[in-house]
N, C-alpha and C. Protein backbone atom coordinates (compact mmCIF):
# COMPACT_ATOMS: atom_id res chain seq x y z
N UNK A 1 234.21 190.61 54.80
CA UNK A 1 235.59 191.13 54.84
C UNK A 1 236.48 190.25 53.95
N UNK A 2 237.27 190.86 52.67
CA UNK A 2 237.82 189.97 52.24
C UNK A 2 239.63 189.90 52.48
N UNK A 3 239.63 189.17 52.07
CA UNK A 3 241.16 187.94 52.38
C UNK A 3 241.47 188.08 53.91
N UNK A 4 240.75 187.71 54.85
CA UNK A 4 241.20 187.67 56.07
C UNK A 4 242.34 187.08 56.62
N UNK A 5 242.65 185.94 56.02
CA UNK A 5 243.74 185.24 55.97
C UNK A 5 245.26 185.79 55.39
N UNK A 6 244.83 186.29 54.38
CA UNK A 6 246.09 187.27 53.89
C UNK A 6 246.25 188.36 54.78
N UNK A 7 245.40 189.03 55.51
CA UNK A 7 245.70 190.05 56.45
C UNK A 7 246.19 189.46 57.77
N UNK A 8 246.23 188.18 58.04
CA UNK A 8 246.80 187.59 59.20
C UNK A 8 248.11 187.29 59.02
N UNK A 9 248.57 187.09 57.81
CA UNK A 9 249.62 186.56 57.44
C UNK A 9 250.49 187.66 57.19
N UNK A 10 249.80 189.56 56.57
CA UNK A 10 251.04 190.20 56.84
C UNK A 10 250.87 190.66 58.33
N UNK A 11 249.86 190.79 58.98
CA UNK A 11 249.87 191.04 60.26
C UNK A 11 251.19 190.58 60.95
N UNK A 12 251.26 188.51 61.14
CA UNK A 12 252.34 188.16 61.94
C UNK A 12 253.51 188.81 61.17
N UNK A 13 254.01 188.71 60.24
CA UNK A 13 255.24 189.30 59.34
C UNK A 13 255.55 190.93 59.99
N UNK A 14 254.65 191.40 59.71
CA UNK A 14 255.14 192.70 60.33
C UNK A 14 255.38 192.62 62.08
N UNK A 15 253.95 192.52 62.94
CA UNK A 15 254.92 191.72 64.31
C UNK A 15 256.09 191.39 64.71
N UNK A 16 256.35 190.20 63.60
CA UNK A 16 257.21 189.36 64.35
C UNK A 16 258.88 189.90 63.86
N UNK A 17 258.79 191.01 62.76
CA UNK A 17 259.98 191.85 62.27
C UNK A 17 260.44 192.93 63.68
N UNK A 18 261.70 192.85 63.89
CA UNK A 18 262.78 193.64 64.57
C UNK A 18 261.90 194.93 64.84
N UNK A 19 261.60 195.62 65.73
CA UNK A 19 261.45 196.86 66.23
C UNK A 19 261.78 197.12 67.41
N UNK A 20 260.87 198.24 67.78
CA UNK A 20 261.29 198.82 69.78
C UNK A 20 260.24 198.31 69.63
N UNK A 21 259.23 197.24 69.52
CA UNK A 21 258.45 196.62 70.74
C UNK A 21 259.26 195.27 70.88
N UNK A 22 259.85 194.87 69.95
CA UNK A 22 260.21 193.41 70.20
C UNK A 22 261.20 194.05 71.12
N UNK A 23 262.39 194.42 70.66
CA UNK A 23 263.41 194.89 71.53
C UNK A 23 262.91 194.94 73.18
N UNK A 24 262.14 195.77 73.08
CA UNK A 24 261.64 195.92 74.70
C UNK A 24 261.34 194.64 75.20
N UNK A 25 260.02 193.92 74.68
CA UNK A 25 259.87 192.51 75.00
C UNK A 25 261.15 191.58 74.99
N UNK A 26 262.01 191.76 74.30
CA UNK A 26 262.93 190.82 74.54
C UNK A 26 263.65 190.95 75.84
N UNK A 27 264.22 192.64 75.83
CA UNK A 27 264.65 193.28 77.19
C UNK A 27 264.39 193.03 78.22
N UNK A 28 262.54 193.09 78.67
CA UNK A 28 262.50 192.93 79.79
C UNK A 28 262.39 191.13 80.20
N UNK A 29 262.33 190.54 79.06
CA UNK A 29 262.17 189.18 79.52
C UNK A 29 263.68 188.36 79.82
N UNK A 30 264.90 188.59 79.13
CA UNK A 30 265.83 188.99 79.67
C UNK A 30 266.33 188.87 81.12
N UNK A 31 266.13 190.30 81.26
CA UNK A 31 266.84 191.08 82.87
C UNK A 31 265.72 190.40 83.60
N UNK A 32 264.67 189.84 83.42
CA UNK A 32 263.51 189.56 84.70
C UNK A 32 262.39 188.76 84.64
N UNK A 33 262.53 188.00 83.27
CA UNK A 33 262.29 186.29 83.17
C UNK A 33 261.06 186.85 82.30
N UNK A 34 260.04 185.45 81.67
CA UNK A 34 258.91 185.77 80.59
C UNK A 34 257.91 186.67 80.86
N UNK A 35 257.64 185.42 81.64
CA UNK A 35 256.66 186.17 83.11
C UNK A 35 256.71 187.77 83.27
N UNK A 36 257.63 188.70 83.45
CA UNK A 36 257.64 190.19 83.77
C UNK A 36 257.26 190.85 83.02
N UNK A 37 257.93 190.07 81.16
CA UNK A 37 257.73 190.90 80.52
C UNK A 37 255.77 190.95 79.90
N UNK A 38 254.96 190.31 80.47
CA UNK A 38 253.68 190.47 80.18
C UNK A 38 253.15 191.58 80.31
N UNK A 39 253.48 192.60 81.39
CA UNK A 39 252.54 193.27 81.14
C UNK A 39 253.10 194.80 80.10
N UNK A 40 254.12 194.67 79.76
CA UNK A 40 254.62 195.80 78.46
C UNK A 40 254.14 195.03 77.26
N UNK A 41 253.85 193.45 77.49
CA UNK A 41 253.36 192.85 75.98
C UNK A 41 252.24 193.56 75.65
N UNK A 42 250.90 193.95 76.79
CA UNK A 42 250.03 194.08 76.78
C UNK A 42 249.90 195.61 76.58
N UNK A 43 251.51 196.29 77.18
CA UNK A 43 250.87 197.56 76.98
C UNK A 43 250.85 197.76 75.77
N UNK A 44 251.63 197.52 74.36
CA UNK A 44 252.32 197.53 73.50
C UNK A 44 250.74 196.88 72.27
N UNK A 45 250.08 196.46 72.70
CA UNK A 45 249.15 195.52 72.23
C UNK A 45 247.96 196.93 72.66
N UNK A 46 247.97 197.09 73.49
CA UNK A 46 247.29 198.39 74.13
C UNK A 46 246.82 199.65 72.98
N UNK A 47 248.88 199.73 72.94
CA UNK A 47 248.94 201.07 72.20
C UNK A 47 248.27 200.48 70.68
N UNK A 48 249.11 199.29 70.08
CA UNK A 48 248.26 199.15 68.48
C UNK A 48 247.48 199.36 68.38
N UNK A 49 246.24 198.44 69.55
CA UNK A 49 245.23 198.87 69.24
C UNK A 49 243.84 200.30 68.99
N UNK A 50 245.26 201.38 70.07
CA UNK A 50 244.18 202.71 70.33
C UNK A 50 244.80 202.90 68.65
N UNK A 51 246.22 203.32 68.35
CA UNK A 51 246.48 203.67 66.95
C UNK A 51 245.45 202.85 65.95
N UNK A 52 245.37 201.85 66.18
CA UNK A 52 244.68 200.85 64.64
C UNK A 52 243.04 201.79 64.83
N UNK A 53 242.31 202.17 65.71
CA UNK A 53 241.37 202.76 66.28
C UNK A 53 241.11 204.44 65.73
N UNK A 54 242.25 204.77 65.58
CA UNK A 54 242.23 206.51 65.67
C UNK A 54 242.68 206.49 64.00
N UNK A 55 243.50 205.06 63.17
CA UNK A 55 242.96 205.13 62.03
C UNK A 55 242.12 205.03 61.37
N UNK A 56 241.64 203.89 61.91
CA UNK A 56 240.12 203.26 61.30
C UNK A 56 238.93 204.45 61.72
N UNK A 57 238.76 205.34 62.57
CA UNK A 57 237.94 206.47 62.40
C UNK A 57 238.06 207.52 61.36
N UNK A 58 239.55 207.69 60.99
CA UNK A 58 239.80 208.40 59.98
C UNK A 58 239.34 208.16 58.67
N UNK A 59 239.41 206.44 58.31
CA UNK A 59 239.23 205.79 57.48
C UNK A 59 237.49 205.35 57.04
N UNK A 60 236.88 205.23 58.53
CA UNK A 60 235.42 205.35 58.09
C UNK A 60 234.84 206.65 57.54
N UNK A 61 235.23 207.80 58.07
CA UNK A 61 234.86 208.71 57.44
C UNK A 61 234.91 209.06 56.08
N UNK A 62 236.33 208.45 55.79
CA UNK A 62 236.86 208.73 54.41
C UNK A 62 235.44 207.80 53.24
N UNK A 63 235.53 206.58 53.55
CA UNK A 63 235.24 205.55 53.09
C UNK A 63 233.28 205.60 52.77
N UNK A 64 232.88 206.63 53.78
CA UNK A 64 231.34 206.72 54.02
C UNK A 64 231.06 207.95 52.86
N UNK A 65 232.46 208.26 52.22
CA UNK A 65 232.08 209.65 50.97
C UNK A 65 232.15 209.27 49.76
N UNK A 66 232.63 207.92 49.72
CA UNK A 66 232.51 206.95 48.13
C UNK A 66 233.50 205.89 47.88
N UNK A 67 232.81 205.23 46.82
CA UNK A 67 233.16 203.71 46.89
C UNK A 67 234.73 204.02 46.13
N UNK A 68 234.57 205.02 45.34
CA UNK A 68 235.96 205.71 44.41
C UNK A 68 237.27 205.51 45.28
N UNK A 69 236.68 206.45 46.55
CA UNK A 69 237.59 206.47 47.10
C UNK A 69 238.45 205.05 47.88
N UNK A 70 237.37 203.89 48.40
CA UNK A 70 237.84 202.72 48.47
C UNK A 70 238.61 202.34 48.05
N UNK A 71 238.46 202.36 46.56
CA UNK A 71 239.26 201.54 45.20
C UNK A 71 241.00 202.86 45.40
N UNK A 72 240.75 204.08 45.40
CA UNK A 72 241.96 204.46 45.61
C UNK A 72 243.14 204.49 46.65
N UNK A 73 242.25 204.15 47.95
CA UNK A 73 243.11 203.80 49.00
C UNK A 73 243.68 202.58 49.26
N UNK A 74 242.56 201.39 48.30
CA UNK A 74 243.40 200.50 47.66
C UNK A 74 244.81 200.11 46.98
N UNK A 75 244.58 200.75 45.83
CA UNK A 75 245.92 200.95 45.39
C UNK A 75 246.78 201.80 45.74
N UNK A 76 246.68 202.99 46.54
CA UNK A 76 247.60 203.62 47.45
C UNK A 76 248.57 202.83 48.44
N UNK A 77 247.48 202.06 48.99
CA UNK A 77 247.97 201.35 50.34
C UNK A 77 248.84 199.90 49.68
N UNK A 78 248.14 199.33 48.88
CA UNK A 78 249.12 198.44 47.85
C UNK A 78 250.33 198.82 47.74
N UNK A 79 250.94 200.25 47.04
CA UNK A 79 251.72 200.76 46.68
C UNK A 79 252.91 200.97 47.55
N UNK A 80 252.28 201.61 49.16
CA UNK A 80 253.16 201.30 49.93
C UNK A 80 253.41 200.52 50.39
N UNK A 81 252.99 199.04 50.63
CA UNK A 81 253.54 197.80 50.84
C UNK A 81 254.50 197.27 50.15
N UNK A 82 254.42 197.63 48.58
CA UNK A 82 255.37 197.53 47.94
C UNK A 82 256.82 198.33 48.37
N UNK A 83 256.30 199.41 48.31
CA UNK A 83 257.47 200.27 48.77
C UNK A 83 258.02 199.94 50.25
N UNK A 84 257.53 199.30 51.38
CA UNK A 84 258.13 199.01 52.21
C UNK A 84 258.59 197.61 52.12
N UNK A 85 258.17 196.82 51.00
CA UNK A 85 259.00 195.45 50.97
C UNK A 85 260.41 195.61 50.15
N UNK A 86 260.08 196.51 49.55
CA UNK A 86 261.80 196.75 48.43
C UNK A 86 262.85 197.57 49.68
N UNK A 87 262.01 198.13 50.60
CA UNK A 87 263.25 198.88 51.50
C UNK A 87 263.28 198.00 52.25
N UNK A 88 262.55 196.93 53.18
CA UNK A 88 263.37 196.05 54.10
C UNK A 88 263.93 195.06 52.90
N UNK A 89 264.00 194.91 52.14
CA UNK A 89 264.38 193.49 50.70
C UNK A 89 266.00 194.01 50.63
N UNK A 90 266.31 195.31 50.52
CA UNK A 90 267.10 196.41 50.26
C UNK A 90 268.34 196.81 51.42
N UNK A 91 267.57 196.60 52.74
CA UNK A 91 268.04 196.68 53.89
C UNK A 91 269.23 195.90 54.46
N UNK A 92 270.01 196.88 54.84
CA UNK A 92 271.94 196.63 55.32
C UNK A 92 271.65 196.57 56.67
N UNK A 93 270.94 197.41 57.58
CA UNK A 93 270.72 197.85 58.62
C UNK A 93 270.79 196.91 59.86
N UNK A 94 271.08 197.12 60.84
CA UNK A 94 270.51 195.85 62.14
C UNK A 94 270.10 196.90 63.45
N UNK A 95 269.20 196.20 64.14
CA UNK A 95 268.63 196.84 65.48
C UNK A 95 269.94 196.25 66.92
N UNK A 96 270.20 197.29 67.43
CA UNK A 96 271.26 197.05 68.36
C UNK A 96 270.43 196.87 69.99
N UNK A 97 270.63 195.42 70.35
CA UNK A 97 269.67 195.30 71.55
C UNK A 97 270.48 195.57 72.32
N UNK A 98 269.99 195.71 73.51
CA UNK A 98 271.06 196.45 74.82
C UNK A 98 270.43 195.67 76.07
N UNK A 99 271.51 194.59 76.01
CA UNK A 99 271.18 193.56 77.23
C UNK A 99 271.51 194.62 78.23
N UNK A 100 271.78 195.86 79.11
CA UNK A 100 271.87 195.98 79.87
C UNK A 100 270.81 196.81 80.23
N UNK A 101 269.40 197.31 79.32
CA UNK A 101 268.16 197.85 79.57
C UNK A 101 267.73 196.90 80.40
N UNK A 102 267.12 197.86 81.42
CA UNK A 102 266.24 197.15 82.88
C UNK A 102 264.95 197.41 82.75
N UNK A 103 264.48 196.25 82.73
CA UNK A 103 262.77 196.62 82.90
C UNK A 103 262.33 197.20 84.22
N UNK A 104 261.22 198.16 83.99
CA UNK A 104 260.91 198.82 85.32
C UNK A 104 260.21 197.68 86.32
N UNK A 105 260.77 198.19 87.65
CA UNK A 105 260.74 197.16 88.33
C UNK A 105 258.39 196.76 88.82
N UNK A 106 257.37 197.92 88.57
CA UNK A 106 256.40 197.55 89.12
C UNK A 106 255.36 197.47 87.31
N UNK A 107 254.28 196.92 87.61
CA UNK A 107 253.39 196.14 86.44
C UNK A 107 253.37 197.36 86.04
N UNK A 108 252.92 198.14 86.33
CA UNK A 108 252.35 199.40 85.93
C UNK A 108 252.96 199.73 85.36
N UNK A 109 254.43 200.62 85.48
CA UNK A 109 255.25 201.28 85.00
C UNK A 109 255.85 200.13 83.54
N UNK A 110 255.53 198.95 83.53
CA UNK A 110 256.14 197.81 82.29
C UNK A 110 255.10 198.01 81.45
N UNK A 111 253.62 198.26 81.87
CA UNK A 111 252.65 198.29 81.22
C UNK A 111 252.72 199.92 80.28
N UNK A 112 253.15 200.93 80.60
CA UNK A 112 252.66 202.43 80.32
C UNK A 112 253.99 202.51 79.34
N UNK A 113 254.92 201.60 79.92
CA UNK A 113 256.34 201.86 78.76
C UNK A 113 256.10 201.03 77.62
N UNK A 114 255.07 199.99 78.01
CA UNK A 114 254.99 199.28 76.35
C UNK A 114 253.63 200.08 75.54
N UNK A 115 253.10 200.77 76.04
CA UNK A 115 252.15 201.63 75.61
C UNK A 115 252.89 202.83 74.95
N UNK A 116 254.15 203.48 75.48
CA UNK A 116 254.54 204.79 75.11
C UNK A 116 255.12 204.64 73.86
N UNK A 117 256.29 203.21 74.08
CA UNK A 117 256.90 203.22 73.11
C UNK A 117 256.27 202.93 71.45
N UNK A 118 254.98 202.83 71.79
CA UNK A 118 254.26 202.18 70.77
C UNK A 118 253.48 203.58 70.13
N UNK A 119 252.93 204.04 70.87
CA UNK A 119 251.98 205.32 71.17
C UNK A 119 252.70 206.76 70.30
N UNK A 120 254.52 206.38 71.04
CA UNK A 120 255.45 207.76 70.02
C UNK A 120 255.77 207.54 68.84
N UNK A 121 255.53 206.25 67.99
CA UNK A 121 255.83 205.74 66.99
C UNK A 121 254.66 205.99 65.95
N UNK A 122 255.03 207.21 65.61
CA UNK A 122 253.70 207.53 64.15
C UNK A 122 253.85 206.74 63.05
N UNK A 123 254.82 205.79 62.78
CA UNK A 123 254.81 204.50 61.58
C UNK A 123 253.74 203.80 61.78
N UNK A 124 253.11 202.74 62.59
CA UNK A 124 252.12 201.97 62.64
C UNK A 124 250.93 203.12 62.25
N UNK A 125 250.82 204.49 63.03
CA UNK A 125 249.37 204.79 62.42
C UNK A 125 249.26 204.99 60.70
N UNK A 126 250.52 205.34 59.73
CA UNK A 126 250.35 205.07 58.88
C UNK A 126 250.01 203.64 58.08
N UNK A 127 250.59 202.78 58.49
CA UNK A 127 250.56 201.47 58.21
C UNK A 127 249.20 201.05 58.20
N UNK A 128 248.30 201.49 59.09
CA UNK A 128 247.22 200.71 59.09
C UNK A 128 246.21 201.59 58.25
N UNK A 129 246.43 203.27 58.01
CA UNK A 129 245.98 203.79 57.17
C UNK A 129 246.08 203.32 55.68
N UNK A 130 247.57 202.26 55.32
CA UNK A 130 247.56 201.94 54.28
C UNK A 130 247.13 200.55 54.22
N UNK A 131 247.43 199.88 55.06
CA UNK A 131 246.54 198.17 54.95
C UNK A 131 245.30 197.84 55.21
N UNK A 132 244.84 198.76 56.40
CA UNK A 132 243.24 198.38 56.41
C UNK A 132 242.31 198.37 54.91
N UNK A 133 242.35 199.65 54.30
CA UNK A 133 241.55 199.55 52.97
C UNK A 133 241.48 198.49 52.23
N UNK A 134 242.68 197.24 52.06
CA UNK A 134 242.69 196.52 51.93
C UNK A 134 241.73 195.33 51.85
N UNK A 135 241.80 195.36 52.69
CA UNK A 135 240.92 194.17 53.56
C UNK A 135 239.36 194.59 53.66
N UNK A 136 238.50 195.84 53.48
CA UNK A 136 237.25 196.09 53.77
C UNK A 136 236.70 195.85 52.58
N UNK A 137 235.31 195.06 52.59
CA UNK A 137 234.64 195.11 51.40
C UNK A 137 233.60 196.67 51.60
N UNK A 138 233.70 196.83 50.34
CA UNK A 138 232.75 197.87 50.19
C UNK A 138 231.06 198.08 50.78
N UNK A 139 230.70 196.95 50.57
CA UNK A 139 229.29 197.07 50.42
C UNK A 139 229.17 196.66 51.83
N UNK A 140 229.80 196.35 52.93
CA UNK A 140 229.40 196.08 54.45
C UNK A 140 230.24 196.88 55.12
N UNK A 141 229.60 196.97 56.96
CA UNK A 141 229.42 197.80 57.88
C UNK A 141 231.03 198.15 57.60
N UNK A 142 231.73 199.71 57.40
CA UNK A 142 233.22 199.51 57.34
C UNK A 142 233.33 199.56 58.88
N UNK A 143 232.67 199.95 59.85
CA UNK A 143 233.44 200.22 60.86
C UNK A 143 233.68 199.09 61.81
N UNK A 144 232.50 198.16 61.62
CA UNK A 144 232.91 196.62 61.99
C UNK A 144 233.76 196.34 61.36
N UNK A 145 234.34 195.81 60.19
CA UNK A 145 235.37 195.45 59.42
C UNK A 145 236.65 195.80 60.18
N UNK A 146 237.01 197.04 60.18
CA UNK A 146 237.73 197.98 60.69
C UNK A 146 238.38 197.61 62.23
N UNK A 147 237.33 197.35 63.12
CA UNK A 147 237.17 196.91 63.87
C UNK A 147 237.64 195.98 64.50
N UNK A 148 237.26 194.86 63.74
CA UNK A 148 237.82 193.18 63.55
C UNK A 148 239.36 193.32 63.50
N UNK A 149 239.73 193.82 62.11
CA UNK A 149 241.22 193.90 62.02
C UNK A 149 241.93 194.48 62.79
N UNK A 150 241.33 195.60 63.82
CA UNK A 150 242.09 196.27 64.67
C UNK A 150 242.55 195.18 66.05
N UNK A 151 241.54 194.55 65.85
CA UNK A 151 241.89 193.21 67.92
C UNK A 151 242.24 192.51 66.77
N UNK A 152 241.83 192.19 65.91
CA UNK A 152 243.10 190.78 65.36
C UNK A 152 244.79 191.11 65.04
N UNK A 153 245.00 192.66 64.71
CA UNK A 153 246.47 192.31 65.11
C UNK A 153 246.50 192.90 66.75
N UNK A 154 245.86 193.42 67.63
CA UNK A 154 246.53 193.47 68.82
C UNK A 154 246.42 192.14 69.52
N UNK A 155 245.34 190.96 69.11
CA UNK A 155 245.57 189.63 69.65
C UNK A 155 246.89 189.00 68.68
N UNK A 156 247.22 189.06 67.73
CA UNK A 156 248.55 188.75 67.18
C UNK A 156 249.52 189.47 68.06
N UNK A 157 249.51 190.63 68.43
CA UNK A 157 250.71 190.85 68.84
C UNK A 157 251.07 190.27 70.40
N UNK A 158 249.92 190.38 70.76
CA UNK A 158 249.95 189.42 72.60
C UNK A 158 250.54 187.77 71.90
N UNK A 159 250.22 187.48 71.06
CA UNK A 159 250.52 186.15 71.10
C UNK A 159 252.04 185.72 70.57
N UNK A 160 252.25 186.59 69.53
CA UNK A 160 253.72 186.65 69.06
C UNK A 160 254.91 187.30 70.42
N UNK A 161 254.66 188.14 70.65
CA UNK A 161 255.19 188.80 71.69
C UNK A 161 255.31 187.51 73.07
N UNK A 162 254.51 187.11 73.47
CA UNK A 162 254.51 186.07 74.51
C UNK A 162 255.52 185.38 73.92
N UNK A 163 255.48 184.62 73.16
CA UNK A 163 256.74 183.44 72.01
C UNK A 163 257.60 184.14 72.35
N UNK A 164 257.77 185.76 72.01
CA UNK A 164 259.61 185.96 72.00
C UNK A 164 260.17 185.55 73.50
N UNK A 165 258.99 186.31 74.20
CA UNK A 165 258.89 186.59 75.82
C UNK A 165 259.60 185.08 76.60
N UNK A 166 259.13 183.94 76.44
CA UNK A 166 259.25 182.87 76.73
C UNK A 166 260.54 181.64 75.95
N UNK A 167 261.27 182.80 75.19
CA UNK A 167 262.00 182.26 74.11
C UNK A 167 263.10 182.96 74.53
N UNK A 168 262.81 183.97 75.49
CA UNK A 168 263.83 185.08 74.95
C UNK A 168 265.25 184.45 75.25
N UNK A 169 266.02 183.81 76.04
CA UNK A 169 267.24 183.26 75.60
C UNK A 169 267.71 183.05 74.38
N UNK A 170 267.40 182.32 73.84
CA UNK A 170 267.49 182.28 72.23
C UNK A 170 267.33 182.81 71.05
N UNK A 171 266.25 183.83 71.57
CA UNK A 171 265.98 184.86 69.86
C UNK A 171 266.85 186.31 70.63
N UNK A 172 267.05 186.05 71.89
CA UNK A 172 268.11 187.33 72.03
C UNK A 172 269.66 186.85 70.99
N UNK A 173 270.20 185.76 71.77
CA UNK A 173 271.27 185.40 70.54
C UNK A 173 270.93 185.39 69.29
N UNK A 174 269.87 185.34 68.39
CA UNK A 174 270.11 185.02 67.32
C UNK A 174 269.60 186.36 66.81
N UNK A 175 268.76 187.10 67.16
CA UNK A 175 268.32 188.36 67.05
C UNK A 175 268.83 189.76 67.35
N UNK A 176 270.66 189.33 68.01
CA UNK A 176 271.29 190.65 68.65
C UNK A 176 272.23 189.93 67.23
N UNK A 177 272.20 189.02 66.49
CA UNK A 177 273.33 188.57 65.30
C UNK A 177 272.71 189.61 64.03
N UNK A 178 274.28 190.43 63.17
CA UNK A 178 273.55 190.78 62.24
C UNK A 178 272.95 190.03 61.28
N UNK A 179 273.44 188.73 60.87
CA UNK A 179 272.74 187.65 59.85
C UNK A 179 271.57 187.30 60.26
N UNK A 180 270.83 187.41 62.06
CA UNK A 180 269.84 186.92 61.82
C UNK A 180 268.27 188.25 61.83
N UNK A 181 268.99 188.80 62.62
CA UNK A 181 267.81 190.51 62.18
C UNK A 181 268.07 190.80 60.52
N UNK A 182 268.44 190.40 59.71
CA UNK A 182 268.65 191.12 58.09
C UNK A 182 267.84 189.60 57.40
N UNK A 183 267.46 188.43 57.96
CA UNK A 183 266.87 187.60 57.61
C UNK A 183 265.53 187.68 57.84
N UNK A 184 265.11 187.99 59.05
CA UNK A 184 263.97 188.53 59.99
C UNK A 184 263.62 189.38 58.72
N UNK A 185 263.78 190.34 59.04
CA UNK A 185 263.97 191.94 57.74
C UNK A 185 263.38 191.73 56.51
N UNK A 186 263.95 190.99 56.23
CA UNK A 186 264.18 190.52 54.06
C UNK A 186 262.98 189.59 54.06
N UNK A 187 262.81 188.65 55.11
CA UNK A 187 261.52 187.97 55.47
C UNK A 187 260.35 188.68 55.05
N UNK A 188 260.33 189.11 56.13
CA UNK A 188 258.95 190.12 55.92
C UNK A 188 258.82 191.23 54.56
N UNK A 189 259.84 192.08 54.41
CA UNK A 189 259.96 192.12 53.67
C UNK A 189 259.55 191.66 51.95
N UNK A 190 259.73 190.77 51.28
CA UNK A 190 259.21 189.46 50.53
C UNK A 190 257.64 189.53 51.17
N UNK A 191 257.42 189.05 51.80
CA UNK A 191 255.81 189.34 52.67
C UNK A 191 254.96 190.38 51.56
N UNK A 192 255.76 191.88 52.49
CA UNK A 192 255.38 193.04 51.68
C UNK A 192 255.26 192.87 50.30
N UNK A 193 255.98 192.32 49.61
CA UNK A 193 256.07 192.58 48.10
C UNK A 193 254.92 191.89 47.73
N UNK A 194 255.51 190.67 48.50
CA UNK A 194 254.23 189.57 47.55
C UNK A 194 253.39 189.74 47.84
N UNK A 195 252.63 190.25 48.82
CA UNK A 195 251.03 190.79 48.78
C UNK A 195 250.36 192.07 48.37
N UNK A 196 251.83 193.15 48.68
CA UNK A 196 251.46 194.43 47.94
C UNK A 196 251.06 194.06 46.29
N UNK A 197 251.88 193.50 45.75
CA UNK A 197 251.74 192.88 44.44
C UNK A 197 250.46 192.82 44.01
N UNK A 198 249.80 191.41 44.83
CA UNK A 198 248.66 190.76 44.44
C UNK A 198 247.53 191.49 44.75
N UNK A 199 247.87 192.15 46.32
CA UNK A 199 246.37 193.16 45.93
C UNK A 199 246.21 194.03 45.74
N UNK A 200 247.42 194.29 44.70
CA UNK A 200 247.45 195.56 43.78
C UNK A 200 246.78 194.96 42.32
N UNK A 201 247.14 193.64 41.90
CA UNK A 201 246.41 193.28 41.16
C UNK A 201 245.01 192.27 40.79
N UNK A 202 244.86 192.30 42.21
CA UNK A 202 243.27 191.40 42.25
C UNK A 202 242.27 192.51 41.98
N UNK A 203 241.36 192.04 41.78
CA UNK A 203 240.35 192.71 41.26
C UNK A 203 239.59 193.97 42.37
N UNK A 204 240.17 194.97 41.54
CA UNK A 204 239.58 196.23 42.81
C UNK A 204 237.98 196.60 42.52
N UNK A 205 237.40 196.96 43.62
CA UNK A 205 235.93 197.47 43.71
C UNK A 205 235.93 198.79 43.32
């Protein structure tokens, strides 16, 4: 599997950027301490992983009809990294947290809401349609490959998510500020570029 390390590195970047999972994780840790908010971390980690799953089947199939096609989902998926680092690079926008969202009060119901909110969000299944290709070498098992990258960002996201969870006093203030979500943003952002970039121009199979 190549650049594993570069796929960890936009992995946390994208994570650790402003959405409705952080929001939620921040929310329920918040109104009902770190501790509560674990088990929506997990649902949320849950959902990536069935999405990263229901791409990567799409993607083995694709991938088992020619190596051509590898090399084009390559630079496809390049392309939109690019294109999503110039729109958060670009980005005025801020996420409006709402300290007065209540986390549901039993595991279950914290667990199925960090699953839903993740689950109604058809962005990540594109995302991984465009980054996985990335990362698979041609000539080995794709669906192991595939695989791997799928629990390595849902173990990134349990682990980033815990940090906000246990933080949350502080990245709520600095993360309900518009200067500091448009930093977050432009962060990752830069991320996008600079790797869409490079493995748009490293050497394709």
């Amino acid at each position: 599997m190549e650049n594993y390390l570069i796929f960890i590195t936009v992995a946390i970047a994208t994570i650790a950027s402003p959405g409705p999972g952080v929001i939620l994780t921040l929310s329920q840790a918040v109104r009902c301490g770190g501790r509560s908010a674990m088990p929506g971390i997990v649902g949320i980690a849950i959902g990536m992983l069935l999405l990263a799953m229901i791409s990567s089947t799409s993607l083995v199939v694709l991938l088992a009809q020619s190596a051509t096609i590898l090399t084009l989902l390559k630079y496809v998926g390049a392309a939109y990294l690019i294109y999503l680092g110039i729109k958060m690079l670009r980005s005025t926008s801020t996420i409006s947290f709402n300290e007065q969202l209540i986390a549901p009060r039993s595991i279950s119901r914290r667990f199925l809401e960090g699953v839903a909110i993740t689950m109604l969000n058809p962005k990540p299944l594109f995302f991984f349609m465009a980054l996985f290709p990335q990362f698979v070498h041609g000539e080995a098992d794709h669906a192991m490959q595939l695989m791997i990258l799928a629990v390595t960002f849902s173990v990134i996201v349990i682990v980033i998510h815990s940090f906000y969870a246990m933080c949350a006093g502080r990245l709520k203030a600095r993360l309900s500020e518009g200067k500091g979500q448009l930093w977050v943003t432009r962060a990752g952002g830069g991320c996008y570029l600079f790797f869409g970039a490079g493995l748009a121009l490293s050497g394709q199979r």
